[in-house]
Protein backbone atom coordinates (compact mmCIF):
# COMPACT_ATOMS: atom_id res chain seq x y z
CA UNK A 1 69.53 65.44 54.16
CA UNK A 2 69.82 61.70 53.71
CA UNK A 3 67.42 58.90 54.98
CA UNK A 4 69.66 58.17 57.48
CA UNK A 5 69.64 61.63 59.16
CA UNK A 6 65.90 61.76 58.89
CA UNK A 7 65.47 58.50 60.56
CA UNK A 8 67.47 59.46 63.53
CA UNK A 9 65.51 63.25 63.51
CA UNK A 10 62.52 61.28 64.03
CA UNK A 11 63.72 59.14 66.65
CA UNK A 12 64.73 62.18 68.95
CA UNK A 13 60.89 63.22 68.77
CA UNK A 14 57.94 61.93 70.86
CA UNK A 15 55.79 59.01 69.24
CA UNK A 16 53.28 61.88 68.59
CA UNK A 17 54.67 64.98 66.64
CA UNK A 18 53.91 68.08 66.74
CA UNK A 19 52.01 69.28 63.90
CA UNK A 20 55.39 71.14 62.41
CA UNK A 21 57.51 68.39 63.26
CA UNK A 22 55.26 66.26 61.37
CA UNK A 23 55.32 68.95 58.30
CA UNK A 24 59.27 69.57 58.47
CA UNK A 25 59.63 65.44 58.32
CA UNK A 26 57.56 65.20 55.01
CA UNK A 27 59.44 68.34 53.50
CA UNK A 28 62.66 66.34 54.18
CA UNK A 29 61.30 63.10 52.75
CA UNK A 30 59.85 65.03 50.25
CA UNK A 31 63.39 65.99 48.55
CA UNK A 32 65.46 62.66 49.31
CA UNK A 33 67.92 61.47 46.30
CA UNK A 34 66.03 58.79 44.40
CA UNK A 35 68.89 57.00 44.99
CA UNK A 36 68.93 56.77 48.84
CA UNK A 37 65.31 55.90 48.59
CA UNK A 38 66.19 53.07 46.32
CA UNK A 39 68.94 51.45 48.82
CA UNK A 40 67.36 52.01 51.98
CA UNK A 41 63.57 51.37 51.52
CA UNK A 42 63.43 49.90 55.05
CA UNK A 43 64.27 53.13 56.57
CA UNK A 44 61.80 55.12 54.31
CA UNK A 45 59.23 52.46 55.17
CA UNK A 46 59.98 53.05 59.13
CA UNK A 47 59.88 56.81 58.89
CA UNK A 48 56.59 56.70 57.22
CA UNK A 49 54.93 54.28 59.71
CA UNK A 50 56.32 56.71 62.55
CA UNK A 51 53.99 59.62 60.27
CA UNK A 52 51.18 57.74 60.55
CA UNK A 53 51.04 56.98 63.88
CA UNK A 54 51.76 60.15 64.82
CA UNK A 55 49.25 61.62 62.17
CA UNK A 56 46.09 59.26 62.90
CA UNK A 57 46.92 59.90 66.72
CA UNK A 58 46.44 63.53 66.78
CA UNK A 59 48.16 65.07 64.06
CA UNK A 60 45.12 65.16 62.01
CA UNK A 61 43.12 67.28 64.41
CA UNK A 62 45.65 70.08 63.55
CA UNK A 63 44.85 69.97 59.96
CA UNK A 64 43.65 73.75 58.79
CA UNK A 65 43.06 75.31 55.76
CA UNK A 66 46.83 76.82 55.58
CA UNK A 67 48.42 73.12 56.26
CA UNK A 68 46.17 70.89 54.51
CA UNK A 69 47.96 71.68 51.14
CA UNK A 70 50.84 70.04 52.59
CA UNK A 71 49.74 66.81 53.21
CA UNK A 72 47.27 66.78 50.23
CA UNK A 73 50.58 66.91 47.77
CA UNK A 74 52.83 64.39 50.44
CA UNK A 75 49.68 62.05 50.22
CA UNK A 76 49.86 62.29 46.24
CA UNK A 77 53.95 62.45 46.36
CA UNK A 78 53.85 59.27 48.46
CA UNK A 79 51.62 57.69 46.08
CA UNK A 80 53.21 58.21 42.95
CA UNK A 81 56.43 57.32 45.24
CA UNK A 82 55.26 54.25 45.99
CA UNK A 83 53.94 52.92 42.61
CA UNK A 84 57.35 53.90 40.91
CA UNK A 85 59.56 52.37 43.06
CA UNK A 86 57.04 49.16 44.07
CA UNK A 87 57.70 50.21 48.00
CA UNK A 88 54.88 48.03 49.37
CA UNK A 89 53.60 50.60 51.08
CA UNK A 90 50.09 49.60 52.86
CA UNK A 91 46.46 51.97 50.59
CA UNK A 92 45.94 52.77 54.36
CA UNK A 93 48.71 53.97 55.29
CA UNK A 94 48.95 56.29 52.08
CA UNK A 95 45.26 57.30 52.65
CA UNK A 96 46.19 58.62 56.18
CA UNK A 97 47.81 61.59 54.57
CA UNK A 98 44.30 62.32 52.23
CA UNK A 99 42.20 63.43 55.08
CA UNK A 100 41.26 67.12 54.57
CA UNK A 101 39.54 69.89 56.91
CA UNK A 102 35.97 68.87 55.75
CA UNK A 103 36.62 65.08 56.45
CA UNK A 104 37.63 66.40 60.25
CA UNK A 105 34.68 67.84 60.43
CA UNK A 106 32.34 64.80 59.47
CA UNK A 107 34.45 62.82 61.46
CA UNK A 108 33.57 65.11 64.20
CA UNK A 109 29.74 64.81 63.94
């Protein structure tokens, strides 16, 4: 799957994802060519702002113990990601993809 194809995926889904639409997306993004990320950055950027929102909205109140893994490792993925490839891509927005079970739960206090 290209950049392309995920870009329109995410555009036929609400604003807010699901929690496993918001999983499948970063499995996807997870295994692009380096090459498409290198020529269409823009798109990459746009798909990951469309995570976020979607993530700090409400997808982070689905985070359990089974899931968390998964957006532990896209959080570091996305990281190194963006460091290698100078993306631009906002601490913040990164960081949205760090929360884990126990932060939930202090937020929650």
């Amino acid at each position: 799957m290209n950049l392309q194809e995920i870009k329109n995926k995410v555009l036929s889904l609400p604003t807010i994802m699901n929690l496993a639409d918001e999983l499948l997306i970063i499995d996807e993004l997870m295994t692009i060519d380096v090459n498409d990320l290198i020529e269409n950055q823009d798109i990459f950027k746009s798909i990951i702002d469309a995570l976020e929102l979607s993530h700090i909205d409400s997808g982070f109140m689905e985070l359990t113990e089974e899931n968390e893994s998964s957006f532990i490792n896209f959080y570091k993925w996305l990281n190194k990601t963006n460091n290698k490839f100078n993306l631009g891509i906002n601490a913040n927005t990164i960081d949205s993809f760090s929360l884990t079970v126990e932060d939930v739960k202090k937020m929650m206090l």
